[in-house]
PDB file of N, CA and C in Angstrom:
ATOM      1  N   UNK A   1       3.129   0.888   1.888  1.00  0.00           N
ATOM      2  CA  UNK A   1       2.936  -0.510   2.184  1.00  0.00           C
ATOM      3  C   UNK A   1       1.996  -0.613   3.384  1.00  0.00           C
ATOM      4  N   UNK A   2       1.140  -1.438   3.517  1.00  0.00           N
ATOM      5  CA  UNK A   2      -0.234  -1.677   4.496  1.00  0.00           C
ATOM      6  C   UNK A   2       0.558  -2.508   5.493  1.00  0.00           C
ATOM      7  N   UNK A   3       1.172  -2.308   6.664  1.00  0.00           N
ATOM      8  CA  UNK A   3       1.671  -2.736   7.548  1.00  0.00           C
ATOM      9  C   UNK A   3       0.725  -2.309   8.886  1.00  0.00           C
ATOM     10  N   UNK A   4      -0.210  -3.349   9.784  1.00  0.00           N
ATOM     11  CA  UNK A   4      -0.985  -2.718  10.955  1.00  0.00           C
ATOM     12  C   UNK A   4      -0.300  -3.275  12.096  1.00  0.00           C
ATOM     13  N   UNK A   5      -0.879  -3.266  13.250  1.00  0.00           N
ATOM     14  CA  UNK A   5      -0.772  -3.969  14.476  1.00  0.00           C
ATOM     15  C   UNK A   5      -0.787  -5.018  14.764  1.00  0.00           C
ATOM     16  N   UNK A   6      -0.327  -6.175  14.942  1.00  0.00           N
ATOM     17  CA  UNK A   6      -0.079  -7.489  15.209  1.00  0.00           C
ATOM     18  C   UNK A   6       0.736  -8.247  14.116  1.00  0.00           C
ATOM     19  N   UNK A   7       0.955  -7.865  13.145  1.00  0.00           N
ATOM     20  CA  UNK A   7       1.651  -8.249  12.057  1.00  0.00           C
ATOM     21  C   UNK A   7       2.840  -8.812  12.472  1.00  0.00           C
ATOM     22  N   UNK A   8       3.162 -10.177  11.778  1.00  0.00           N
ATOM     23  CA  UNK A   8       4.779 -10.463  12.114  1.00  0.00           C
ATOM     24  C   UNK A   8       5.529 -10.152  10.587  1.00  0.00           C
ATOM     25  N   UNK A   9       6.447  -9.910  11.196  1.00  0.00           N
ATOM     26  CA  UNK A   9       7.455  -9.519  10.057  1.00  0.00           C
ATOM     27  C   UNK A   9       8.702 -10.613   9.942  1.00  0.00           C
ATOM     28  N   UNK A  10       8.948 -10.507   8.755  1.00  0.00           N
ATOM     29  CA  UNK A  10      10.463 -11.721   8.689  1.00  0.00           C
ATOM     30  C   UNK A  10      11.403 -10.428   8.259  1.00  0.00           C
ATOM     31  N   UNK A  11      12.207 -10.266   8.737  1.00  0.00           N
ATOM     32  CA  UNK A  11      13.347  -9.117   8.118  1.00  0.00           C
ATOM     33  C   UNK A  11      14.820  -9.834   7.399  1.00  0.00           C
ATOM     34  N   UNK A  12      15.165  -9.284   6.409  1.00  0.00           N
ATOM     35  CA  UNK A  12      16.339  -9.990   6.321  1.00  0.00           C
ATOM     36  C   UNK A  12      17.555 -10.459   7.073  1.00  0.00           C
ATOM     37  N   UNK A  13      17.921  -9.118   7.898  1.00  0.00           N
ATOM     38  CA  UNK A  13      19.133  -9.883   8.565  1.00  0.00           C
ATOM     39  C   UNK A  13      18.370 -10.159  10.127  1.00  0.00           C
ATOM     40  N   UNK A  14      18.808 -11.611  10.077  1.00  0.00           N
ATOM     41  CA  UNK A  14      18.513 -11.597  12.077  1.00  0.00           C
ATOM     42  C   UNK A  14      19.115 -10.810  12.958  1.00  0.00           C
ATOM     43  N   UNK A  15      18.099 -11.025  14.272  1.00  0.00           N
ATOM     44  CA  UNK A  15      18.831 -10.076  15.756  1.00  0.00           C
ATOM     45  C   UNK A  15      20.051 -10.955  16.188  1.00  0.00           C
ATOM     46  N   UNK A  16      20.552 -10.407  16.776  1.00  0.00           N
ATOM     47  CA  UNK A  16      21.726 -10.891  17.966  1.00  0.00           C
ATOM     48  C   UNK A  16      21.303 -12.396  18.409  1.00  0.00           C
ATOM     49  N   UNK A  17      19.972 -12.376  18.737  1.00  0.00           N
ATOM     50  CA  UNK A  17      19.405 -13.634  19.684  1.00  0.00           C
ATOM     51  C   UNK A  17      19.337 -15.125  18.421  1.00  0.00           C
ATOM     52  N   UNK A  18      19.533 -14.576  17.481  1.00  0.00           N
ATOM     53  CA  UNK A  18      19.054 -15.786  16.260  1.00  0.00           C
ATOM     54  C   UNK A  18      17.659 -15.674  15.916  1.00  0.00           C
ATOM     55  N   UNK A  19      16.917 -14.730  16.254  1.00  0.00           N
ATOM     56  CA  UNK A  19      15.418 -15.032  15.358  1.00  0.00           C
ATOM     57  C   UNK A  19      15.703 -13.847  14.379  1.00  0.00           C
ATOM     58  N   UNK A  20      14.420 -13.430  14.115  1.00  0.00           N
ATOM     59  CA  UNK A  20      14.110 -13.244  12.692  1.00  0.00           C
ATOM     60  C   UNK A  20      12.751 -12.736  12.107  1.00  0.00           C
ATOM     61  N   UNK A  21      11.955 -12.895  13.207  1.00  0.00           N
ATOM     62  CA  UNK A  21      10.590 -12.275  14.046  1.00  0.00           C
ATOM     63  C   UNK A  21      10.534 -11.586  14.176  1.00  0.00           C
ATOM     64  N   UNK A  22       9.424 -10.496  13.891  1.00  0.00           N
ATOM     65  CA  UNK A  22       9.381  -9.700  14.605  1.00  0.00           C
ATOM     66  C   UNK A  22       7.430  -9.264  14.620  1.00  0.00           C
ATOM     67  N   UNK A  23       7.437  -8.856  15.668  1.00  0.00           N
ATOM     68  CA  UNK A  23       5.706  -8.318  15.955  1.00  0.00           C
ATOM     69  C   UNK A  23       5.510  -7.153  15.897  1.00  0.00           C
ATOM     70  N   UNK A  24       4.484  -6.514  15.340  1.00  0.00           N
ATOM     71  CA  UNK A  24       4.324  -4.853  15.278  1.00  0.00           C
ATOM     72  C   UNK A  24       3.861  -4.226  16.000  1.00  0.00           C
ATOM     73  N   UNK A  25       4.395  -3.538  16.971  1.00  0.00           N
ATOM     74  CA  UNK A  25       3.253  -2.546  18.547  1.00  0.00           C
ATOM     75  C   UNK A  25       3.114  -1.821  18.299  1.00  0.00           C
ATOM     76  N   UNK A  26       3.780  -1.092  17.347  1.00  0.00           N
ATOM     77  CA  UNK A  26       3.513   0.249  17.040  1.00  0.00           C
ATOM     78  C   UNK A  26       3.474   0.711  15.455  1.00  0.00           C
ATOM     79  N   UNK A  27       2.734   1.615  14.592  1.00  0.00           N
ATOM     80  CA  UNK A  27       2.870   1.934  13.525  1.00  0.00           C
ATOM     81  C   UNK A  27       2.394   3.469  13.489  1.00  0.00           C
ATOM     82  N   UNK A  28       3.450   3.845  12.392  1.00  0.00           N
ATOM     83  CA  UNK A  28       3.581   5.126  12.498  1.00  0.00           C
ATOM     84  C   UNK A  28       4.719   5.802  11.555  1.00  0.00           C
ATOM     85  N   UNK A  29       5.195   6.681  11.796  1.00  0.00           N
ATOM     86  CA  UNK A  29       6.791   7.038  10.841  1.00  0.00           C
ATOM     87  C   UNK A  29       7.565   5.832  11.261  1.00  0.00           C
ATOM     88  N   UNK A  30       7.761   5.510  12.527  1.00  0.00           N
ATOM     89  CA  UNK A  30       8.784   4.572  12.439  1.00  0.00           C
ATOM     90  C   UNK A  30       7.775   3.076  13.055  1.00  0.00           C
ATOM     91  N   UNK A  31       8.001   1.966  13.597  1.00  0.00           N
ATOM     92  CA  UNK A  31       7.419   1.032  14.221  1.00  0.00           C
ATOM     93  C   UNK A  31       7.991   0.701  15.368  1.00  0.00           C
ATOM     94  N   UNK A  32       7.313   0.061  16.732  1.00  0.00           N
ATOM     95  CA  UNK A  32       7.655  -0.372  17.554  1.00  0.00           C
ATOM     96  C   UNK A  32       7.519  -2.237  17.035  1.00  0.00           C
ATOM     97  N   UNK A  33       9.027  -2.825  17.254  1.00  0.00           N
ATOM     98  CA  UNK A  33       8.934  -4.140  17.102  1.00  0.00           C
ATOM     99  C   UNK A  33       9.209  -4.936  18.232  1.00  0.00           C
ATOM    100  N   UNK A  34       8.229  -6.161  18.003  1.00  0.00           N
ATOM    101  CA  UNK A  34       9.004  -7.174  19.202  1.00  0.00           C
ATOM    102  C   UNK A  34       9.406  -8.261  18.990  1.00  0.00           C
ATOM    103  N   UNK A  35      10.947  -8.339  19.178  1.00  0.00           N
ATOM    104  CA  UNK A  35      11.387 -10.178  18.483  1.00  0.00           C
ATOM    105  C   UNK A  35      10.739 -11.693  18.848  1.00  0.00           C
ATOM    106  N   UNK A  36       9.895 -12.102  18.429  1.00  0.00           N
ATOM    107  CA  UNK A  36       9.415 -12.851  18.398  1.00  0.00           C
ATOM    108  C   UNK A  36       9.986 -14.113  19.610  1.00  0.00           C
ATOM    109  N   UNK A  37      11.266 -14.774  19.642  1.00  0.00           N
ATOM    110  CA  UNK A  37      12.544 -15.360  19.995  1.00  0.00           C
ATOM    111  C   UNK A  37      12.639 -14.801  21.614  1.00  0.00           C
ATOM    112  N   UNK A  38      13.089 -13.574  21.581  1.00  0.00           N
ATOM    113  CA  UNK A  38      13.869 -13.142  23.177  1.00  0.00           C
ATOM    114  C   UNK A  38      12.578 -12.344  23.548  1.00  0.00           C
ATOM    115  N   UNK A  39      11.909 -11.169  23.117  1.00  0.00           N
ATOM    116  CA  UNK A  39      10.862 -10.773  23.536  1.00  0.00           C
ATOM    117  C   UNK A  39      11.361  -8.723  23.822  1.00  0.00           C
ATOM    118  N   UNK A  40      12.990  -8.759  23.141  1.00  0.00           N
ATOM    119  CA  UNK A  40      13.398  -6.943  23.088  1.00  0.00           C
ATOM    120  C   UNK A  40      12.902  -6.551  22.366  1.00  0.00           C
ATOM    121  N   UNK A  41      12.300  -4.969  22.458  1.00  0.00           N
ATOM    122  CA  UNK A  41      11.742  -4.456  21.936  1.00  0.00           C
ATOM    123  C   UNK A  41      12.659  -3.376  20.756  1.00  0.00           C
ATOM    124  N   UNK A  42      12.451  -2.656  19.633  1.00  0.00           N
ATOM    125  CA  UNK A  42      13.275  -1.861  19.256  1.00  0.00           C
ATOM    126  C   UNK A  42      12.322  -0.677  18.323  1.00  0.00           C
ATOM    127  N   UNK A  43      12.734   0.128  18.365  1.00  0.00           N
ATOM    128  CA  UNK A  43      12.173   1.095  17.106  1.00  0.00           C
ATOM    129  C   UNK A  43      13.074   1.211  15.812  1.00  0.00           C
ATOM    130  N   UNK A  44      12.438   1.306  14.642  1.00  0.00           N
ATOM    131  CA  UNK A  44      12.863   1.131  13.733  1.00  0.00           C
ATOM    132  C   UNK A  44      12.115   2.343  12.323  1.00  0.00           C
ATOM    133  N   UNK A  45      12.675   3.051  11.559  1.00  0.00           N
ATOM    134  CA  UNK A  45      12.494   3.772  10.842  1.00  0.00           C
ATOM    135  C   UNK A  45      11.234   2.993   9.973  1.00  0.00           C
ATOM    136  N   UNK A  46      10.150   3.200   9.348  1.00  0.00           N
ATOM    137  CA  UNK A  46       9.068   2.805   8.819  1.00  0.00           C
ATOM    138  C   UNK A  46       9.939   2.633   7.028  1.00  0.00           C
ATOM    139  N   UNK A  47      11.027   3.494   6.378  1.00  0.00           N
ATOM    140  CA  UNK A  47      11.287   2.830   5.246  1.00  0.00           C
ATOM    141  C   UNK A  47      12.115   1.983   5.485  1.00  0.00           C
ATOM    142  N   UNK A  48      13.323   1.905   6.796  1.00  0.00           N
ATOM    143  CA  UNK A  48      14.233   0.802   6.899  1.00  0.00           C
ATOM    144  C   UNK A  48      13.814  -0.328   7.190  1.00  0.00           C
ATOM    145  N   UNK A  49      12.326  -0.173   7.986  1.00  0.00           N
ATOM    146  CA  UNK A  49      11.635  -1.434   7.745  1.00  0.00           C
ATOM    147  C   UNK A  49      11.189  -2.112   6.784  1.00  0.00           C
ATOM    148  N   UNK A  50      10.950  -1.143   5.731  1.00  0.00           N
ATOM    149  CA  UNK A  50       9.724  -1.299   4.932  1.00  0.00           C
ATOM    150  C   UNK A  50      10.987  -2.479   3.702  1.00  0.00           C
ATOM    151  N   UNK A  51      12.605  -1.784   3.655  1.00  0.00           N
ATOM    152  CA  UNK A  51      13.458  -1.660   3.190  1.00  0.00           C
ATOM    153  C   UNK A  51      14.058  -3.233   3.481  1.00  0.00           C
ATOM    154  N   UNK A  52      14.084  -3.558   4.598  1.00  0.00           N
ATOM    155  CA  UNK A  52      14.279  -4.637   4.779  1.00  0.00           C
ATOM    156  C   UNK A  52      13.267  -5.711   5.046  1.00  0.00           C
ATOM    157  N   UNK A  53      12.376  -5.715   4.517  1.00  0.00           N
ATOM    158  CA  UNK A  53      11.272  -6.759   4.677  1.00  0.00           C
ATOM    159  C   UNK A  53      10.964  -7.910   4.084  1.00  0.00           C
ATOM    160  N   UNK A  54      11.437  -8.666   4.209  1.00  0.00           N
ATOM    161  CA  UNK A  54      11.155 -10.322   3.577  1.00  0.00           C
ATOM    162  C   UNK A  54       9.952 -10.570   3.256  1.00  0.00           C
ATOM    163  N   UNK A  55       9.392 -10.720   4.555  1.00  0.00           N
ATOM    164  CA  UNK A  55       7.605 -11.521   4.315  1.00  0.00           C
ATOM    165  C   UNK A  55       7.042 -10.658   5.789  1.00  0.00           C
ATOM    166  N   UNK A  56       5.615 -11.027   5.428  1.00  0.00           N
ATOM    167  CA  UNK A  56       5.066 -10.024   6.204  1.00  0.00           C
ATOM    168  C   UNK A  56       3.504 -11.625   6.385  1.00  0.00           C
ATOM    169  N   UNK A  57       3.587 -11.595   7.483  1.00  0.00           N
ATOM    170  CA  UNK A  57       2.464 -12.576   7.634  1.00  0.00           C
ATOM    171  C   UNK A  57       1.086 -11.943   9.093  1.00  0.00           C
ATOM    172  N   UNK A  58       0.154 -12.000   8.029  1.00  0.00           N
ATOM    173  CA  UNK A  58      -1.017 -11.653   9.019  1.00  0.00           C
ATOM    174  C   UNK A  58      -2.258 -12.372   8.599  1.00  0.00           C
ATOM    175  N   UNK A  59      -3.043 -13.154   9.504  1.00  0.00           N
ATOM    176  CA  UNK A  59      -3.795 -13.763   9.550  1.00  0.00           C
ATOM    177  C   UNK A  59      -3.496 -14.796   9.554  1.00  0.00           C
ATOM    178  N   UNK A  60      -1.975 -15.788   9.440  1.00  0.00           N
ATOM    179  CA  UNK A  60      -1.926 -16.859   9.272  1.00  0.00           C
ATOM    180  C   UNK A  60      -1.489 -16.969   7.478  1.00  0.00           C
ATOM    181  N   UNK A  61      -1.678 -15.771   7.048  1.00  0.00           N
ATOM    182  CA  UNK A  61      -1.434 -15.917   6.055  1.00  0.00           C
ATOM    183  C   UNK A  61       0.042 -14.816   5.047  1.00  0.00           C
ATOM    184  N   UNK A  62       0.772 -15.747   4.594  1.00  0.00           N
ATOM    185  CA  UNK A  62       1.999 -14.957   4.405  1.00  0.00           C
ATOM    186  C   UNK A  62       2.203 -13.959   2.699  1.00  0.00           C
ATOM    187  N   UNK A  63       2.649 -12.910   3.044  1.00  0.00           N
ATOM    188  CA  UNK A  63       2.843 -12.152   2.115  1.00  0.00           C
ATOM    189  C   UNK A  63       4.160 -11.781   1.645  1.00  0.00           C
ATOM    190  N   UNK A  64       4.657 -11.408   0.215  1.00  0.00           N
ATOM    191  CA  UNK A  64       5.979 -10.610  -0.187  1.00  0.00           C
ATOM    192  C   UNK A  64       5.758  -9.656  -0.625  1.00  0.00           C
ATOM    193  N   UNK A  65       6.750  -8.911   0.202  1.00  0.00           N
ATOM    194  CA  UNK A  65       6.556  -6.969  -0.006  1.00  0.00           C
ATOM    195  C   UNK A  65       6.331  -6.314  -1.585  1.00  0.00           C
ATOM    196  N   UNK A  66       6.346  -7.490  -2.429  1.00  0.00           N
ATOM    197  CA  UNK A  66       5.715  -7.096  -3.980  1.00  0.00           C
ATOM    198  C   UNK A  66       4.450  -7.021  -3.871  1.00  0.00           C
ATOM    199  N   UNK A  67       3.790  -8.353  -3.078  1.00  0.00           N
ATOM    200  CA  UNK A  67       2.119  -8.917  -3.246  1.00  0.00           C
ATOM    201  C   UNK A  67       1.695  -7.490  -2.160  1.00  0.00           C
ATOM    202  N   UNK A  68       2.548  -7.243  -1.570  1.00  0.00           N
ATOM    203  CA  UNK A  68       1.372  -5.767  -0.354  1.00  0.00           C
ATOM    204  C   UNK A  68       1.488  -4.637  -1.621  1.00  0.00           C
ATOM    205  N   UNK A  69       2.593  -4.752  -2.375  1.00  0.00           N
ATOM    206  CA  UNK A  69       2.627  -3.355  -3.144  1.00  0.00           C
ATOM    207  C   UNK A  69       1.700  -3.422  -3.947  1.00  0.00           C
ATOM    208  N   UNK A  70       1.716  -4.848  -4.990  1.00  0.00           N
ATOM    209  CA  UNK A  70       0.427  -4.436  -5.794  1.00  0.00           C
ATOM    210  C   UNK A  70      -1.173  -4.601  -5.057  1.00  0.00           C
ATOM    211  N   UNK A  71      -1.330  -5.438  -4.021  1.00  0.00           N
ATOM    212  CA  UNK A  71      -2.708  -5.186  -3.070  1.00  0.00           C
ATOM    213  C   UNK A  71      -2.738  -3.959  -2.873  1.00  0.00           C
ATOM    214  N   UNK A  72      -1.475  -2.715  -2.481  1.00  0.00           N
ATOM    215  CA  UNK A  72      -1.987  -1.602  -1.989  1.00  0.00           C
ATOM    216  C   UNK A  72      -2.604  -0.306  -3.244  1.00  0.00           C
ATOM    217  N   UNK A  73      -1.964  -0.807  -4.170  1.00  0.00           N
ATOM    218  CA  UNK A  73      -2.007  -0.187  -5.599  1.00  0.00           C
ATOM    219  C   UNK A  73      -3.346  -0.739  -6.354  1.00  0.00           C
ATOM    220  N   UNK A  74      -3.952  -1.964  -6.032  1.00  0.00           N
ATOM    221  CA  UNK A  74      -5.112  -1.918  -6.544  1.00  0.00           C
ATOM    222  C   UNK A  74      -6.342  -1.687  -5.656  1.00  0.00           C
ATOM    223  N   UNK A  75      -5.960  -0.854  -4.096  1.00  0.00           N
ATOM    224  CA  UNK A  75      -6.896  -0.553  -3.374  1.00  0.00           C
ATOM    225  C   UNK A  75      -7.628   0.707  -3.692  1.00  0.00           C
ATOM    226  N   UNK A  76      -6.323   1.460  -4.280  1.00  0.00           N
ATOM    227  CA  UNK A  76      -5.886   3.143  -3.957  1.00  0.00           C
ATOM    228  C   UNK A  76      -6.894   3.435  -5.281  1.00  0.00           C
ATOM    229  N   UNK A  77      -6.753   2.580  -6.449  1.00  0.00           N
ATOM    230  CA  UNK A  77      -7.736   2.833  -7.579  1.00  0.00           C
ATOM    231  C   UNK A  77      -8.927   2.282  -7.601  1.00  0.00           C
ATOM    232  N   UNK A  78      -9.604   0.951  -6.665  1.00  0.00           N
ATOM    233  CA  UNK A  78     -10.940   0.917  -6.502  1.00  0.00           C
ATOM    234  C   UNK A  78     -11.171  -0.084  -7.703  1.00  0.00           C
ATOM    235  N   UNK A  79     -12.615   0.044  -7.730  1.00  0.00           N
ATOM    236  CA  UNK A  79     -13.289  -1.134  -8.484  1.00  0.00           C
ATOM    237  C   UNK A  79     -13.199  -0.510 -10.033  1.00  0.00           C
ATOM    238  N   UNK A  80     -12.471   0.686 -10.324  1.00  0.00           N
ATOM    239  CA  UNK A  80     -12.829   1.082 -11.845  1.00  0.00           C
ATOM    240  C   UNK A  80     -11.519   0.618 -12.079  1.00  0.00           C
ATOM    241  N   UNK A  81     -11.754   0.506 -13.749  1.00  0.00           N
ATOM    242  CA  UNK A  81     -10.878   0.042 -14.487  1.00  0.00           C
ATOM    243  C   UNK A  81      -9.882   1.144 -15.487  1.00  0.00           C
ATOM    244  N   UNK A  82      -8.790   0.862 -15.758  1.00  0.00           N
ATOM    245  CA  UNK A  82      -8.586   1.793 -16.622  1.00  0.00           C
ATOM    246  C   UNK A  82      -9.152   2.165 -18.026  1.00  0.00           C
ATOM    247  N   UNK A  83      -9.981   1.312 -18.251  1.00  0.00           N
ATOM    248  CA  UNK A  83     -10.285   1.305 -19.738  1.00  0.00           C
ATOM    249  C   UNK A  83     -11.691   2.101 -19.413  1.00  0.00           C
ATOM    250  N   UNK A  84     -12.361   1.976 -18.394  1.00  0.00           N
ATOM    251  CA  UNK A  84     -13.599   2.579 -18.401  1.00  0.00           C
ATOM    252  C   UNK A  84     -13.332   3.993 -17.716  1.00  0.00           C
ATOM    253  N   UNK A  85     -12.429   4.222 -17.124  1.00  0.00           N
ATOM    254  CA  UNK A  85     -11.705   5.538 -17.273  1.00  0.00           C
ATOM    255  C   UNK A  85     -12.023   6.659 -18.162  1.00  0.00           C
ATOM    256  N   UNK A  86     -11.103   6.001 -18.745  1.00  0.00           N
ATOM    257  CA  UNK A  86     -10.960   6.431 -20.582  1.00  0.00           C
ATOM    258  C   UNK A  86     -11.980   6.975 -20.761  1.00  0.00           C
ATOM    259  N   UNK A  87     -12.894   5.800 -21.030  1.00  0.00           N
ATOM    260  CA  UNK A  87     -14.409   5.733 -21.882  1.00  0.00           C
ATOM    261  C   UNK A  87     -14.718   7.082 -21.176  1.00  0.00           C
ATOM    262  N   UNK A  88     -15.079   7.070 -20.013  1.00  0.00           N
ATOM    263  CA  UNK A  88     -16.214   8.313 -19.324  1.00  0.00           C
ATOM    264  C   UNK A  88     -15.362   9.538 -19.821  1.00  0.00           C
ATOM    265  N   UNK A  89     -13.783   9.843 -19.729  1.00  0.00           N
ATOM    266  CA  UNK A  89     -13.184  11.247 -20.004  1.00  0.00           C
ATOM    267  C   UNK A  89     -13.476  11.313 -21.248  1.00  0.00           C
ATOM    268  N   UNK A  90     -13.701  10.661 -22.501  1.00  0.00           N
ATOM    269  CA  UNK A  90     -14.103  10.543 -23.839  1.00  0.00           C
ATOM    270  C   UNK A  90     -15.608  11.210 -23.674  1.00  0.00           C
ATOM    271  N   UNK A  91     -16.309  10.107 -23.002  1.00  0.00           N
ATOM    272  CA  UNK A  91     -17.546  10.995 -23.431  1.00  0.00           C
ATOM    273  C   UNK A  91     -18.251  12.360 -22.633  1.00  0.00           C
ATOM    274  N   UNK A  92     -16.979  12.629 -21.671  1.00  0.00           N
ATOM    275  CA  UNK A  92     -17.105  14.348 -21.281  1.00  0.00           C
ATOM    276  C   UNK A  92     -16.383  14.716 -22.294  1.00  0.00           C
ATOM    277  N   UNK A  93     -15.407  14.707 -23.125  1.00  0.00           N
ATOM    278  CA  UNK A  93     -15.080  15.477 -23.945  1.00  0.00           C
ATOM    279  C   UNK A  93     -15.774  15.848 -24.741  1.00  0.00           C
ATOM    280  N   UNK A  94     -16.148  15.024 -25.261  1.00  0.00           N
ATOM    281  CA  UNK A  94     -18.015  14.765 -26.685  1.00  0.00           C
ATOM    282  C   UNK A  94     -18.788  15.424 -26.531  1.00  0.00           C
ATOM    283  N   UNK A  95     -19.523  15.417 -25.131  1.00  0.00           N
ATOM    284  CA  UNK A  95     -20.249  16.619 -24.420  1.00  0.00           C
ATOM    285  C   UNK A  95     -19.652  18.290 -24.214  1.00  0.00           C
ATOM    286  N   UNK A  96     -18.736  18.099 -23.753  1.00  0.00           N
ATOM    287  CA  UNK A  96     -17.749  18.921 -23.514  1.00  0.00           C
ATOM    288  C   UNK A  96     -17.746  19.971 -25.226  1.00  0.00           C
ATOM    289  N   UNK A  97     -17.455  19.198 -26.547  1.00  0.00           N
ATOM    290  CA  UNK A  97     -16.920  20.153 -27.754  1.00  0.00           C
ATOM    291  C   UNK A  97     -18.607  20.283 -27.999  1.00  0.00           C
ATOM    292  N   UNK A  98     -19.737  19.199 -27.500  1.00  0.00           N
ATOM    293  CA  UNK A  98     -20.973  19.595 -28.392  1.00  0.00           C
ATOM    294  C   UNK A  98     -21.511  20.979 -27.597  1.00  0.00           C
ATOM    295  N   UNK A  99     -21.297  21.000 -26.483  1.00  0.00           N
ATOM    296  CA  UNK A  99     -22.288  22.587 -25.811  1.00  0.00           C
ATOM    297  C   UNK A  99     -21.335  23.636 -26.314  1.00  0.00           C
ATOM    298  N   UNK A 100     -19.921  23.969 -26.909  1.00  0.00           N
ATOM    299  CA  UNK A 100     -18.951  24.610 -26.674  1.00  0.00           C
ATOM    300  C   UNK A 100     -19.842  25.142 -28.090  1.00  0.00           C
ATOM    301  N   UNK A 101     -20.025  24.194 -29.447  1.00  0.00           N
ATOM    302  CA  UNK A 101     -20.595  24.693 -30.374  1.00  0.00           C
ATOM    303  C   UNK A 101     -22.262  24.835 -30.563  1.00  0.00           C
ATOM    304  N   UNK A 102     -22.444  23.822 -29.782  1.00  0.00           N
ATOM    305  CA  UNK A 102     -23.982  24.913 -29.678  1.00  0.00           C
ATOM    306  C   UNK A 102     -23.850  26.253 -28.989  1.00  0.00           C
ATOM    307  N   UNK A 103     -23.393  26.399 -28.033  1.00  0.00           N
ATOM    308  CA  UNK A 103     -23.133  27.632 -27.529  1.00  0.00           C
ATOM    309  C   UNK A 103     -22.984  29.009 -28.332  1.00  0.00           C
ATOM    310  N   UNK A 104     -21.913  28.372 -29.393  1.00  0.00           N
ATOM    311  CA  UNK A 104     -21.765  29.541 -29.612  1.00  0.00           C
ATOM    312  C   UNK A 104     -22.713  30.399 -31.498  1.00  0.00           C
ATOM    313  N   UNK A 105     -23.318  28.574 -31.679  1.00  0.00           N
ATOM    314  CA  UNK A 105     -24.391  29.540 -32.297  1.00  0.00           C
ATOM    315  C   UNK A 105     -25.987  29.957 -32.273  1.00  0.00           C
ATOM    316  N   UNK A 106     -26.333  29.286 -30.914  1.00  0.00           N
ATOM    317  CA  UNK A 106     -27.224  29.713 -30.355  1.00  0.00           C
ATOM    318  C   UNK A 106     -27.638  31.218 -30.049  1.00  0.00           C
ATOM    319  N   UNK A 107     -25.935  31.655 -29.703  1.00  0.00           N
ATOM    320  CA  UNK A 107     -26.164  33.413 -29.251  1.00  0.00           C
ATOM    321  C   UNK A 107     -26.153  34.446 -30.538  1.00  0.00           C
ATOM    322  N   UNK A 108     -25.363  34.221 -31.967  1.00  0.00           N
ATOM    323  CA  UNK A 108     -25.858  35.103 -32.614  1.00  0.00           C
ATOM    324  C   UNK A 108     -27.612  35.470 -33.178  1.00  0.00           C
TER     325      UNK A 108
END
């Protein structure tokens, strides 16, 4: 999940203080957070975060830990498609069986 620096987080269960906030100082295996509300700081495991995450808002603009999963899943594969995938391993194969038999009667 694409979680950076300044990010606020909504977590499911609130702190002690009643918020529900939280700011990101740190990222890494685990995160440094800061409650938005009182201003304590805490560290927190990066999947128990990840685990308890409601919404995740950066830029002003708010996200659900589904919408980062599939944003991060259509980063990781880029501008190709699966279908044109395909196509190109198809036509290395094509290439691929035509030199295999020219090959081999070229040499007798």
């Amino acid at each position: 999940m694409d979680i950076r620096l300044g990010d606020v987080l909504r977590m499911k269960k609130g702190h002690p203080c009643g918020g529900n906030e939280w700011e990101v100082q740190r990222v890494g295996m685990d995160f440094r957070l800061l409650c938005k509300k009182c201003g304590r700081m805490i560290m927190i495991p990066r999947k128990l975060a990840e685990k308890n995450l409601r919404q995740l808002m950066r830029d002003g603009v708010v996200y659900k830990p589904l919408e980062l999963a599939k944003k991060a899943d259509s980063a990781e594969t880029g501008a190709e498609s699966v279908g044109s995938r395909s196509d190109a391993e198809a036509a290395e194969a094509a290439l691929g069986a035509e030199s295999i038999e020219g090959g081999g009667n070229g040499g007798e």
